[in-house]
C-alpha atoms as a PDB file:
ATOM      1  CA  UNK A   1      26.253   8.746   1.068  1.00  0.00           C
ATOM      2  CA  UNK A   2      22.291   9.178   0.908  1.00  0.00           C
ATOM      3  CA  UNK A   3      19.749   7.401   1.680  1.00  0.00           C
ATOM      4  CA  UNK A   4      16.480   5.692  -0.535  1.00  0.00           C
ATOM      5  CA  UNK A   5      13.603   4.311   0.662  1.00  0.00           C
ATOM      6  CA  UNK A   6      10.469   3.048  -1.309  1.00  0.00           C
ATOM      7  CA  UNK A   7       7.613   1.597  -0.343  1.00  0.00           C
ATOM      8  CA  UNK A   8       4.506   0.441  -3.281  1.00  0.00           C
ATOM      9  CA  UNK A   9       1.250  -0.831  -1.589  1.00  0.00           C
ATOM     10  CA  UNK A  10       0.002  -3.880  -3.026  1.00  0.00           C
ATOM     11  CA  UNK A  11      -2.676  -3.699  -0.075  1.00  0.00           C
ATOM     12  CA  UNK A  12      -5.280  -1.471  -0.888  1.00  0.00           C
ATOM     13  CA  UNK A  13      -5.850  -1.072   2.870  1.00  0.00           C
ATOM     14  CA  UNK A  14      -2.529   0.182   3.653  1.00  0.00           C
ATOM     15  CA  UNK A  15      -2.998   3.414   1.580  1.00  0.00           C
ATOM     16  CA  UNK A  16      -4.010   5.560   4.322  1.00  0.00           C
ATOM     17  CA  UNK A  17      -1.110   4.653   5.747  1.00  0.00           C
ATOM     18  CA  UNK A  18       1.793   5.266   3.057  1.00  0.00           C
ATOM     19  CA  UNK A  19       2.587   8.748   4.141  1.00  0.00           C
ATOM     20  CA  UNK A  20       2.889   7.884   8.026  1.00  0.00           C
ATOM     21  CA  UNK A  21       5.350   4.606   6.594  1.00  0.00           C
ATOM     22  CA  UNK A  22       7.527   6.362   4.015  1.00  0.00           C
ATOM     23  CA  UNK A  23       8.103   9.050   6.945  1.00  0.00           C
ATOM     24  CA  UNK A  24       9.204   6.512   9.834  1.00  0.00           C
ATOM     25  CA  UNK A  25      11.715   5.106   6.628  1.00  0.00           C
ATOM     26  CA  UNK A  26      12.893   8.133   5.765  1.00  0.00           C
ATOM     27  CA  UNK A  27      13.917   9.942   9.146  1.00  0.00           C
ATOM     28  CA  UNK A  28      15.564   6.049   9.874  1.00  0.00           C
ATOM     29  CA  UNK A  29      18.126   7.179   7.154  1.00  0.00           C
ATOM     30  CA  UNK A  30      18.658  10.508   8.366  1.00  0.00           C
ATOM     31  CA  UNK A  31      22.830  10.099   9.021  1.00  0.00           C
ATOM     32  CA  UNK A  32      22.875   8.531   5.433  1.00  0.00           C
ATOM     33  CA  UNK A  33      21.816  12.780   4.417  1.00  0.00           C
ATOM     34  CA  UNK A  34      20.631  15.153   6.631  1.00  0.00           C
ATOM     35  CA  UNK A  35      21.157  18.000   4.036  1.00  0.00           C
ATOM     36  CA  UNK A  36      17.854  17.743   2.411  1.00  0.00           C
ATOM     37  CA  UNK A  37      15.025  15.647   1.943  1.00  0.00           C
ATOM     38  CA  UNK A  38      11.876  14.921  -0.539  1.00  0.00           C
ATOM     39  CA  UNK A  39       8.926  12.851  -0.560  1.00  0.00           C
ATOM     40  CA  UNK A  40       7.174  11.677  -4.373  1.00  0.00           C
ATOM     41  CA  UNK A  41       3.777  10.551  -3.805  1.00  0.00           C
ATOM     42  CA  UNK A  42       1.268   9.012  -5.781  1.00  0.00           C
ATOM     43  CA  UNK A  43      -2.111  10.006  -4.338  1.00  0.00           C
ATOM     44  CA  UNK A  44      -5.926   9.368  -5.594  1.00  0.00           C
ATOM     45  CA  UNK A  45      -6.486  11.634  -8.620  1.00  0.00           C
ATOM     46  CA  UNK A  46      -9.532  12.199 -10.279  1.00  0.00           C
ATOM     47  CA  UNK A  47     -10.345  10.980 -13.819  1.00  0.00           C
ATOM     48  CA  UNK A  48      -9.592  13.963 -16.204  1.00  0.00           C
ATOM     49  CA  UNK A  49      -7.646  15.850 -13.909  1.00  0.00           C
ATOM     50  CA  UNK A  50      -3.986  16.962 -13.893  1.00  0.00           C
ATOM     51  CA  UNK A  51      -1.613  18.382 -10.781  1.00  0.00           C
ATOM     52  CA  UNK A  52       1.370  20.779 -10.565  1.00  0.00           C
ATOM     53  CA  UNK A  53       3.340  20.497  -7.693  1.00  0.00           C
ATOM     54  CA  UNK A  54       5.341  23.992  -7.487  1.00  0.00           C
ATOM     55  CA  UNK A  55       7.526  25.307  -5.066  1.00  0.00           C
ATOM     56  CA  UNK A  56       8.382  28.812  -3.964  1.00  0.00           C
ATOM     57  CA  UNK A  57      11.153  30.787  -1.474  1.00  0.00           C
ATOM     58  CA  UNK A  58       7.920  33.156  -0.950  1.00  0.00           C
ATOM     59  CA  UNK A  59       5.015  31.549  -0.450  1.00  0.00           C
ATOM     60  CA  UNK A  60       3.750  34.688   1.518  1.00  0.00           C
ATOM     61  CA  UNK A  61       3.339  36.387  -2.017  1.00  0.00           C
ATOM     62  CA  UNK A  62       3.725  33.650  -4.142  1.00  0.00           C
ATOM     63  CA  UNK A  63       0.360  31.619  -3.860  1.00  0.00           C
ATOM     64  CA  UNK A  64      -2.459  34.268  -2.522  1.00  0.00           C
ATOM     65  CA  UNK A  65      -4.835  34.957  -5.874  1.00  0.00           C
ATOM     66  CA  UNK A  66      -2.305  32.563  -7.857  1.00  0.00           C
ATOM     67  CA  UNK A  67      -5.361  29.945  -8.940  1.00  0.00           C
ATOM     68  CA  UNK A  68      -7.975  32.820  -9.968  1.00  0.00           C
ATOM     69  CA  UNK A  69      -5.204  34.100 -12.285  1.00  0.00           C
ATOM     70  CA  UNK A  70      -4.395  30.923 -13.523  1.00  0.00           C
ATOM     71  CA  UNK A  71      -8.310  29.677 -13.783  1.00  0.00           C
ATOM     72  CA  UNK A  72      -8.660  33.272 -16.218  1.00  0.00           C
ATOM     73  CA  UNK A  73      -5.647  32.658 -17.597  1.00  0.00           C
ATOM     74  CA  UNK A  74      -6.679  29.031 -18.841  1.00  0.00           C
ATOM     75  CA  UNK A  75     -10.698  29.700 -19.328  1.00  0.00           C
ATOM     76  CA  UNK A  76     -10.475  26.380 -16.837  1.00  0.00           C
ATOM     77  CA  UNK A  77     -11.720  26.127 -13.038  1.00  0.00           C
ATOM     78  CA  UNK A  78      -8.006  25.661 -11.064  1.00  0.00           C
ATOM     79  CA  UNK A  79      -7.455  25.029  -7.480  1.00  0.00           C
ATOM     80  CA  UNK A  80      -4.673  24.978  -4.892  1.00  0.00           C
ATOM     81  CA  UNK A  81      -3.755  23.234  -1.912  1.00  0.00           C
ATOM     82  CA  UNK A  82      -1.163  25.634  -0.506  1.00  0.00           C
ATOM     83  CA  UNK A  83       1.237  23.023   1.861  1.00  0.00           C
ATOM     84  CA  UNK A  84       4.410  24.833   3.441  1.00  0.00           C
ATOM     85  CA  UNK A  85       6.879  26.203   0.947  1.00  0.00           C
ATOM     86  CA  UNK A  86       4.796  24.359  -2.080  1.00  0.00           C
ATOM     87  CA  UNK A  87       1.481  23.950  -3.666  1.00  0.00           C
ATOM     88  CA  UNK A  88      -0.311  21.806  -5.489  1.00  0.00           C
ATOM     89  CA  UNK A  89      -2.248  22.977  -8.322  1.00  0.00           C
ATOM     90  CA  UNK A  90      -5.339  21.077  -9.819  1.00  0.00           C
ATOM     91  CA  UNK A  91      -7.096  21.196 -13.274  1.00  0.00           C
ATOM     92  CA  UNK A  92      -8.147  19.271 -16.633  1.00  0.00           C
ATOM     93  CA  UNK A  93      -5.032  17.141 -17.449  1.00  0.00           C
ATOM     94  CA  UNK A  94      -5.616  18.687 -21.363  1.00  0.00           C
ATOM     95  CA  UNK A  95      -4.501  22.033 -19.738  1.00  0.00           C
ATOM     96  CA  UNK A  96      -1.671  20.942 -17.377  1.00  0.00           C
ATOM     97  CA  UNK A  97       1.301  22.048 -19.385  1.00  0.00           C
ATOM     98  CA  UNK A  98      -0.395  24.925 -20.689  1.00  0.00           C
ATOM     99  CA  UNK A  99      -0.648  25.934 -16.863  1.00  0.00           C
ATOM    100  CA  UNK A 100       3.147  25.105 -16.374  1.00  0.00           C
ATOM    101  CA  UNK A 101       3.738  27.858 -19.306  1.00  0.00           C
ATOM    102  CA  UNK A 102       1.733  30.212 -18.332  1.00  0.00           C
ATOM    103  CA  UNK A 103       2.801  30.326 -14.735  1.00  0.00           C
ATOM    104  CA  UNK A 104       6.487  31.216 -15.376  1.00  0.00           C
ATOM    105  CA  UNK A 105       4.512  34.571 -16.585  1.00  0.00           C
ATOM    106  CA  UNK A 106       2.346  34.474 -13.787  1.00  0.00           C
ATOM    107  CA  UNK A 107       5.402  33.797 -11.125  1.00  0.00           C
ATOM    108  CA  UNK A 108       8.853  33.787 -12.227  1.00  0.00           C
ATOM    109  CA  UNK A 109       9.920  32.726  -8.772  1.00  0.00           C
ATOM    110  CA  UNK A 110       7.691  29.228  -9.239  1.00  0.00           C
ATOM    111  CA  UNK A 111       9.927  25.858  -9.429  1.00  0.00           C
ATOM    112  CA  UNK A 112       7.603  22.931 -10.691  1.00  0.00           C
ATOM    113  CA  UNK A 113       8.392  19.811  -8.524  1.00  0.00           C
ATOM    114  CA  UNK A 114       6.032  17.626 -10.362  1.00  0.00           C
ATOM    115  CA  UNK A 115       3.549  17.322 -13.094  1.00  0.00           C
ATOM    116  CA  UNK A 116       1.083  14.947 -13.569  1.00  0.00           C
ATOM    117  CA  UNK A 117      -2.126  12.908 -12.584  1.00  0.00           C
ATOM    118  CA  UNK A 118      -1.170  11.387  -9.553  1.00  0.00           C
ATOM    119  CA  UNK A 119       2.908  12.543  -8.328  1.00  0.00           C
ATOM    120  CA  UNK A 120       3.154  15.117  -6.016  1.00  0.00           C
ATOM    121  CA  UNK A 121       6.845  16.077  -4.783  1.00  0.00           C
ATOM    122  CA  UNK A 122       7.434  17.743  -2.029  1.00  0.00           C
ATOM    123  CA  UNK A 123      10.871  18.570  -1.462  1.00  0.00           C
ATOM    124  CA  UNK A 124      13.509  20.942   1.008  1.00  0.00           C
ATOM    125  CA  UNK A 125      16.697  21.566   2.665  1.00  0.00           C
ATOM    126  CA  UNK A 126      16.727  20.131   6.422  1.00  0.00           C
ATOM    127  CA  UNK A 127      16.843  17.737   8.702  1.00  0.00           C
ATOM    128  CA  UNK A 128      13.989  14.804   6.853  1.00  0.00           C
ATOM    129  CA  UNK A 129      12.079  14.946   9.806  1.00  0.00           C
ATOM    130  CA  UNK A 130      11.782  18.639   9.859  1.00  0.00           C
ATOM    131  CA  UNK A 131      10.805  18.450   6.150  1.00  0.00           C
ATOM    132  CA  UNK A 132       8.557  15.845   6.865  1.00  0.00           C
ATOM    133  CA  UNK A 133       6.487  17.812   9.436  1.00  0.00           C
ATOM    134  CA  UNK A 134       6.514  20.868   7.030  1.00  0.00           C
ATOM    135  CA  UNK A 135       4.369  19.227   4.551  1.00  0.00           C
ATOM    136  CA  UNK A 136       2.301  16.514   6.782  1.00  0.00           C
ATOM    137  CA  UNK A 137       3.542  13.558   4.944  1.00  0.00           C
ATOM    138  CA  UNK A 138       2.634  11.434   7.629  1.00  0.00           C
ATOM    139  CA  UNK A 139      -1.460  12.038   6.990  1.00  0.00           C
ATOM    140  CA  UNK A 140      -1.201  11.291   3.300  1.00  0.00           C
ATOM    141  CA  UNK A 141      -2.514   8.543   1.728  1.00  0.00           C
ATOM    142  CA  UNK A 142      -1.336   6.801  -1.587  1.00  0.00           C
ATOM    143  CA  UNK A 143      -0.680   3.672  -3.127  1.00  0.00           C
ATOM    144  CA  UNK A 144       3.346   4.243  -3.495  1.00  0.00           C
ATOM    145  CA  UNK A 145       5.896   6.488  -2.892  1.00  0.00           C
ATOM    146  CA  UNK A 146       9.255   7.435  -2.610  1.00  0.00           C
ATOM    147  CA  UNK A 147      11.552   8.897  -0.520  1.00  0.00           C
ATOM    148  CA  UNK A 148      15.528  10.393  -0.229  1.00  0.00           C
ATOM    149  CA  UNK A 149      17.514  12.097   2.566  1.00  0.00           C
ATOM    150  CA  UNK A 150      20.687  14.309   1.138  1.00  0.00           C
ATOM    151  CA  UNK A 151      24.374  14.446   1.652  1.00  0.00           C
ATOM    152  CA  UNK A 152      25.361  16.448  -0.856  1.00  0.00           C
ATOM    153  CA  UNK A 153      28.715  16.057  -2.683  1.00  0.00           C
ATOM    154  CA  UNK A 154      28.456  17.211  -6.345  1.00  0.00           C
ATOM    155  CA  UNK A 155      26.119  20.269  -5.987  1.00  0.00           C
ATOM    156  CA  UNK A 156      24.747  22.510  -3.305  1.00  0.00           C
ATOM    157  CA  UNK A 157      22.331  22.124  -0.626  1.00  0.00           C
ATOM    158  CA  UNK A 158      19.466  24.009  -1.990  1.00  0.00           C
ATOM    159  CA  UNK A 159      16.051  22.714  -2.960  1.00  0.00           C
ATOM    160  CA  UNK A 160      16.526  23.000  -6.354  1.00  0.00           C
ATOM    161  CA  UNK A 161      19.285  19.979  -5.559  1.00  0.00           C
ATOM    162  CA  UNK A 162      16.850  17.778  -3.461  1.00  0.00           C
ATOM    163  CA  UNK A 163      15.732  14.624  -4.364  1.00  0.00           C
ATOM    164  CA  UNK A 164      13.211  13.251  -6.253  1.00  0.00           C
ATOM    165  CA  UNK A 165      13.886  14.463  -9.442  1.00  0.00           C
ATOM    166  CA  UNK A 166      10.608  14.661 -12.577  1.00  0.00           C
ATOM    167  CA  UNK A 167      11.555  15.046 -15.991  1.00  0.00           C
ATOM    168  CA  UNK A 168       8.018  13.618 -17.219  1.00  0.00           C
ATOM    169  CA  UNK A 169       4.637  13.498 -16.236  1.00  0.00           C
ATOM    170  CA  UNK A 170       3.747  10.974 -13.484  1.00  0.00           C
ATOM    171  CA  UNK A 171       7.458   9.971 -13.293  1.00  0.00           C
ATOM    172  CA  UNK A 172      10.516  10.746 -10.234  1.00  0.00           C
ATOM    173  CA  UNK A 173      13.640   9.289 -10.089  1.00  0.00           C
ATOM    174  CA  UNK A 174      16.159   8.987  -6.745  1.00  0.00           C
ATOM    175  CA  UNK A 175      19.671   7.863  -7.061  1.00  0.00           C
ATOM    176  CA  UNK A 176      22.367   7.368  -4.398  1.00  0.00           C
ATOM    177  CA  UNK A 177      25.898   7.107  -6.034  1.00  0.00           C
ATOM    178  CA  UNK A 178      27.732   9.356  -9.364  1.00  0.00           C
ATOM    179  CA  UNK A 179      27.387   9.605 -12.716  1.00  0.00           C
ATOM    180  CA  UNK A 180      30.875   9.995 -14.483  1.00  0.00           C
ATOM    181  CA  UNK A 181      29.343  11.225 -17.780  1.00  0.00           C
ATOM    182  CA  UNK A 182      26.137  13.350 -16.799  1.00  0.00           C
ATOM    183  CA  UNK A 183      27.441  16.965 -18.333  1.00  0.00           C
ATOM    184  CA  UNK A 184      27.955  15.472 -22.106  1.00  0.00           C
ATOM    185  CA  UNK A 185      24.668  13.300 -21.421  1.00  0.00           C
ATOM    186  CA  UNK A 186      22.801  16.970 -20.310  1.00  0.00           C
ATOM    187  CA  UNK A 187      24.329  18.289 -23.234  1.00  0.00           C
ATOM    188  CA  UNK A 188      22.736  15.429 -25.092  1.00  0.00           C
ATOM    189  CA  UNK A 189      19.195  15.465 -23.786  1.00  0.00           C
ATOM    190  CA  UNK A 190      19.148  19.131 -23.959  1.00  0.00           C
ATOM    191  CA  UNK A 191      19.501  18.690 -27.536  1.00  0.00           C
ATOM    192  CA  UNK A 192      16.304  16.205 -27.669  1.00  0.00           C
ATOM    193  CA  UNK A 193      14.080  18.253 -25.740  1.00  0.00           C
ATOM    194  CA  UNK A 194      14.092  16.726 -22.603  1.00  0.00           C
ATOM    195  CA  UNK A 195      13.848  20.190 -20.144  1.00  0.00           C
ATOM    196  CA  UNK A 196      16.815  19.772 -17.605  1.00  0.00           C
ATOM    197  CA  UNK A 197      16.436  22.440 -14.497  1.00  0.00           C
ATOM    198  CA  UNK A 198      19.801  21.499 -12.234  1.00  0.00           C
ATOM    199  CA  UNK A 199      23.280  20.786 -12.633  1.00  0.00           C
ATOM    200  CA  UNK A 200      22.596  17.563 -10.175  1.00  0.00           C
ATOM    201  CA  UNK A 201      23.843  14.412 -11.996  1.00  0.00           C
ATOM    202  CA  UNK A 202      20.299  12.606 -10.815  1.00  0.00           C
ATOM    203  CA  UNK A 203      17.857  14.784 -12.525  1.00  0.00           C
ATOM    204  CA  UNK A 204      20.359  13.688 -15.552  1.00  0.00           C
ATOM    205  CA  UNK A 205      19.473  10.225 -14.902  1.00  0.00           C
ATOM    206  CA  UNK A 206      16.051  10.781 -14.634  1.00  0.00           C
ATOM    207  CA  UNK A 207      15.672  12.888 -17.704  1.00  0.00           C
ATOM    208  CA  UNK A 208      17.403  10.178 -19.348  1.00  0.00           C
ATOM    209  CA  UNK A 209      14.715   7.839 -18.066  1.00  0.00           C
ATOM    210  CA  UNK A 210      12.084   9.991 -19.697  1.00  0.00           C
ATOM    211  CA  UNK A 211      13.393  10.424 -22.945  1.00  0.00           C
ATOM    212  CA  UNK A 212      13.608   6.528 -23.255  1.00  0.00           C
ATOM    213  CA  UNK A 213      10.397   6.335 -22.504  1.00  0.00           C
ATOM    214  CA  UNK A 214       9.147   9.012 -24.636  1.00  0.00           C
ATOM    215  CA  UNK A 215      10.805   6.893 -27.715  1.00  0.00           C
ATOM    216  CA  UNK A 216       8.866   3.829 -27.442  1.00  0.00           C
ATOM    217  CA  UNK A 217      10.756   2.010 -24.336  1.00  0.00           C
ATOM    218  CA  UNK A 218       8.386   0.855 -20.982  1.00  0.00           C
ATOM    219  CA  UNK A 219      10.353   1.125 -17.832  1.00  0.00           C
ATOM    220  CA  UNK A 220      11.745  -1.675 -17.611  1.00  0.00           C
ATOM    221  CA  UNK A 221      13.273  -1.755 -21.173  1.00  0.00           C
ATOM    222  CA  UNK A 222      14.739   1.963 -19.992  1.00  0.00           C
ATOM    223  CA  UNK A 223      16.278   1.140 -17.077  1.00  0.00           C
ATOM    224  CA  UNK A 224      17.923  -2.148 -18.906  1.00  0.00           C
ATOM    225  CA  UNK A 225      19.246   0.373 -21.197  1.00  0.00           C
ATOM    226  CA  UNK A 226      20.568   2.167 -18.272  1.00  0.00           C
ATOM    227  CA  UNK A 227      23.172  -0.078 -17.695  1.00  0.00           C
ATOM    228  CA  UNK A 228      25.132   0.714 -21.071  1.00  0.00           C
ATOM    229  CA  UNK A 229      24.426   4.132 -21.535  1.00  0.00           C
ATOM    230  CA  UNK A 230      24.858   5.476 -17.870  1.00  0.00           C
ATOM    231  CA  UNK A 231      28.770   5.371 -16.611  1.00  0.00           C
ATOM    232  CA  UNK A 232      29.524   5.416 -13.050  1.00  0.00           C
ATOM    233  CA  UNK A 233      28.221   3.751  -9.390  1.00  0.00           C
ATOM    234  CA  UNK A 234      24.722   3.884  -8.813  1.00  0.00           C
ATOM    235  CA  UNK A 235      20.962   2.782  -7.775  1.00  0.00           C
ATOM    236  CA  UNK A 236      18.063   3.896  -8.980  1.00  0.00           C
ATOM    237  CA  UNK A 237      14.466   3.627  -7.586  1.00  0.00           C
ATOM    238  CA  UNK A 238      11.955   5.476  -9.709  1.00  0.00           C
ATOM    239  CA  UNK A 239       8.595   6.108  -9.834  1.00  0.00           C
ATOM    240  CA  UNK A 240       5.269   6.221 -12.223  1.00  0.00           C
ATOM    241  CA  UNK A 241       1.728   6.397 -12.329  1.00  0.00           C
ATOM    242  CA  UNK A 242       1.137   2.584 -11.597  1.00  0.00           C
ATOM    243  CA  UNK A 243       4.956   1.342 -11.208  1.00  0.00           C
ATOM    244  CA  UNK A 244       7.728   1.080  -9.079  1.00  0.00           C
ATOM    245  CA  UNK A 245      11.670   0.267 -10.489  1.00  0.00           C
ATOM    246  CA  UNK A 246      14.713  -0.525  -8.758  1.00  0.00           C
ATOM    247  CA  UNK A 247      18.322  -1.079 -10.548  1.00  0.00           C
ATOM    248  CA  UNK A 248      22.197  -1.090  -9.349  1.00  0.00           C
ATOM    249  CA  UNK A 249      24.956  -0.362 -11.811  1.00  0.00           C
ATOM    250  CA  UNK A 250      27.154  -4.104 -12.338  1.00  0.00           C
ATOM    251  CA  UNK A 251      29.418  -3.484  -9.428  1.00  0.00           C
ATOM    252  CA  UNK A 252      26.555  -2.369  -6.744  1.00  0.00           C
ATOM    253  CA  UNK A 253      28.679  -1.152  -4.015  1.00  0.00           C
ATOM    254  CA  UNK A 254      25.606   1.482  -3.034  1.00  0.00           C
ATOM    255  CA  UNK A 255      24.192  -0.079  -0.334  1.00  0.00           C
ATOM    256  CA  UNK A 256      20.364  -1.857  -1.012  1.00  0.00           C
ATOM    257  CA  UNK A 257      18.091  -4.116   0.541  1.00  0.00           C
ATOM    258  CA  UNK A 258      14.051  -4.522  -0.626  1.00  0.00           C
ATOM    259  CA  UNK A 259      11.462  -6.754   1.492  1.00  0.00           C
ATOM    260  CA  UNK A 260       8.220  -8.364  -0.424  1.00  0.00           C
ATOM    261  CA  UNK A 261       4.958  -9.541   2.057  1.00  0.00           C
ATOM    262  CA  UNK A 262       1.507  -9.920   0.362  1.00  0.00           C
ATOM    263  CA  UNK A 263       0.757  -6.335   0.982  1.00  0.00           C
ATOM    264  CA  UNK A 264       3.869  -4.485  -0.175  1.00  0.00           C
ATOM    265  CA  UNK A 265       7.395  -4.246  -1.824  1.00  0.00           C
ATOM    266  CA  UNK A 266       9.678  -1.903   0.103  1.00  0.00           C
ATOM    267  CA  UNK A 267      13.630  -0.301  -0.483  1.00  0.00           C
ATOM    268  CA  UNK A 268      15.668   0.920   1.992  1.00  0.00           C
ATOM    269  CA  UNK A 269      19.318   2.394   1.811  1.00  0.00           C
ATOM    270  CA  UNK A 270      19.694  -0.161   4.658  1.00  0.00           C
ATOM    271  CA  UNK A 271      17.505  -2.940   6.227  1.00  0.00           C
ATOM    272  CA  UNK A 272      16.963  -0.914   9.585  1.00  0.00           C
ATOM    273  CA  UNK A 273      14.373   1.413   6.977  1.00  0.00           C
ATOM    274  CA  UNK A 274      12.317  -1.619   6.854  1.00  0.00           C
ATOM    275  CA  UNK A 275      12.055  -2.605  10.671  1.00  0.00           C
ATOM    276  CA  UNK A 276       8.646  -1.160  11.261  1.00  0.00           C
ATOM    277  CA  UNK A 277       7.037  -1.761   8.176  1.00  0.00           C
ATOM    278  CA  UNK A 278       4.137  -4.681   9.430  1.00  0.00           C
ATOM    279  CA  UNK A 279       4.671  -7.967   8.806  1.00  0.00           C
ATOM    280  CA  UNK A 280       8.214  -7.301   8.148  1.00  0.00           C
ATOM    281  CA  UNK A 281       9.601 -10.358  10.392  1.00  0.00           C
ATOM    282  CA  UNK A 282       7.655 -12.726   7.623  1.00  0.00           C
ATOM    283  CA  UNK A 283       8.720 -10.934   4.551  1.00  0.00           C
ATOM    284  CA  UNK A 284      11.149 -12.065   2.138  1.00  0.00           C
ATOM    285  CA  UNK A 285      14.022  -9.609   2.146  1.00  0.00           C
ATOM    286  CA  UNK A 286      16.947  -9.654  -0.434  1.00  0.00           C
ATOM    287  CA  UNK A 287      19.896  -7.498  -1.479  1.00  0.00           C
ATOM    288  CA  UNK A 288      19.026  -6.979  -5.152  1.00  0.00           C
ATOM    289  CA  UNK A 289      21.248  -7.897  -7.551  1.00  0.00           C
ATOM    290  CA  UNK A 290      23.716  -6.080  -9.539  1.00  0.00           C
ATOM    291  CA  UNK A 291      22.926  -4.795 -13.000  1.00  0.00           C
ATOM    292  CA  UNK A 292      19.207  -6.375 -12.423  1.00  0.00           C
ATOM    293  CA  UNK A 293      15.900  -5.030 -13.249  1.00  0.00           C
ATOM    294  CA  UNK A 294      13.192  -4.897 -10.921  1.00  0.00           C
ATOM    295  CA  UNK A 295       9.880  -3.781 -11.205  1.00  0.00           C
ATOM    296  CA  UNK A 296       5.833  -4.296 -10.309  1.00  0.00           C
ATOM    297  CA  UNK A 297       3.051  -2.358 -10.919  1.00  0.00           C
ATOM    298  CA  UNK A 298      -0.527  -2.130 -10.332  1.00  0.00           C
END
């Protein structure tokens, strides 16, 4: 089952907006998974500057004192913003994953969600709207994002299953369908380098994604190669810095529907995510097509 839903802001004016918009989408496809549910978005950043969105079971203990530790531990000024279960951690991008090294000393317990200069993932078991309202999603601002509510079949319902999944910096990846061949692909990555945290087949996909990309290949050239290398049903929507990505396996029986205006490009798992987006009753909408690329960016 599970549900997507996407939305990249070709409106500058909108941004304020994108949190309150990817929420109302993503508690729409709350029957298609109401295990869990995760946000990815792409905020402001500031030139120079690097995040770490981490995640903890005790935040009580977890985060007090964590960004004077981590500011000694670095010779760098750090700082958190402590939201819920996670926090996101700030400081020069040159030190970011010299941070995300040093803090599995600092606090075994951590999970990084995302790393980056602009991606923060927030992510947890529950109902989406109850997940949503954890973190505030609804007052962020951004110029995309991306969304996923869980119904989990090949893994647990823990957080460490949620979607979106970030195997490299500035990047997420959500999937609704299977992957028939993710264990000998994990096996595979594992071997290149690519750090794999889950036994979920979609962090497979994703880290699959990133070690394209890390050879040479731009998005789009990665997820064309996705339709040969990856076996199985699925559809994609992934996220980076400046881009957004959909593609469906050849036979596309995962449900998909995107909607272009002037101001935005939106997915949804089904067309009823897009009914309150504005401007929607003008907007082109389309089913995309099977084993098809798409992609903009800013």
């Amino acid at each position: 089952m599970c549900g997507i839903v996407g939305l990249f802001l070709k409106d500058k004016a909108l941004e304020p907006q994108l949190g309150a918009l990817l929420t109302d989408m993503l508690i729409t496809m709350t029957d298609r998974g109401p295990d869990s549910a995760g946000i990815a978005i792409y905020s402001d950043y500031s030139e120079g500057n690097g995040k770490l969105t981490v995640q903890s079971d005790n935040p009580e203990s977890a985060y007090p004192g964590l960004d004077s530790q981590l500011s000694e531990a670095l010779n760098a000024e750090v700082s958190i913003r402590v939201l819920d279960t996670h926090a996101v951690l700030e400081t020069a991008v040159e030190k970011t994953a010299q941070a995300r090294s040093i803090l599995t000393t600092l606090r075994p317990g951590l999970r990084v969600m995302s790393a980056g200069e602009s991606i923060e993932i927030f992510k947890e078991v529950g109902l989406p709207k109850n997940v949503a309202d954890r973190f505030e999603i609804a007052k962020m601002s951004g110029s995309h994002g991306i969304g996923h509510t869980r119904m989990a079949t090949e893994s647990a319902v823990t957080t460490e299953g949620a979607h979106p999944f970030s195997t490299g910096p500035d990047q997420c990846l959500v999937h609704n369908g299977s992957l028939s061949n993710h264990n000998s692909l994990r096996r595979k990555l594992i071997r290149e380098g690519v750090q794999i945290e889950s036994l979920n087949d979609t962090e497979v996909g994703a880290a699959y994604l990133t070690w394209k990309m890390q050879n040479g290949a731009t998005l789009g050239e990665a997820l064309t190669s996705s339709l040969e290398d990856l076996d199985g049903f699925f559809t994609f929507v992934v996220g980076t810095k400046d881009g957004f990505g959909v593609v469906r396996d050849p036979i596309a029986c995962k449900p998909a529907v995107m909607a272009e205006t002037d101001q935005y490009v939106a997915f949804g798992s089904e067309y009823r995510a897009l009914v309150n987006l504005p401007g929607i009753e003008d907007a082109k909408v389309w089913e995309p097509e099977p084993a098809t690329v798409y992609f903009w960016n800013h």
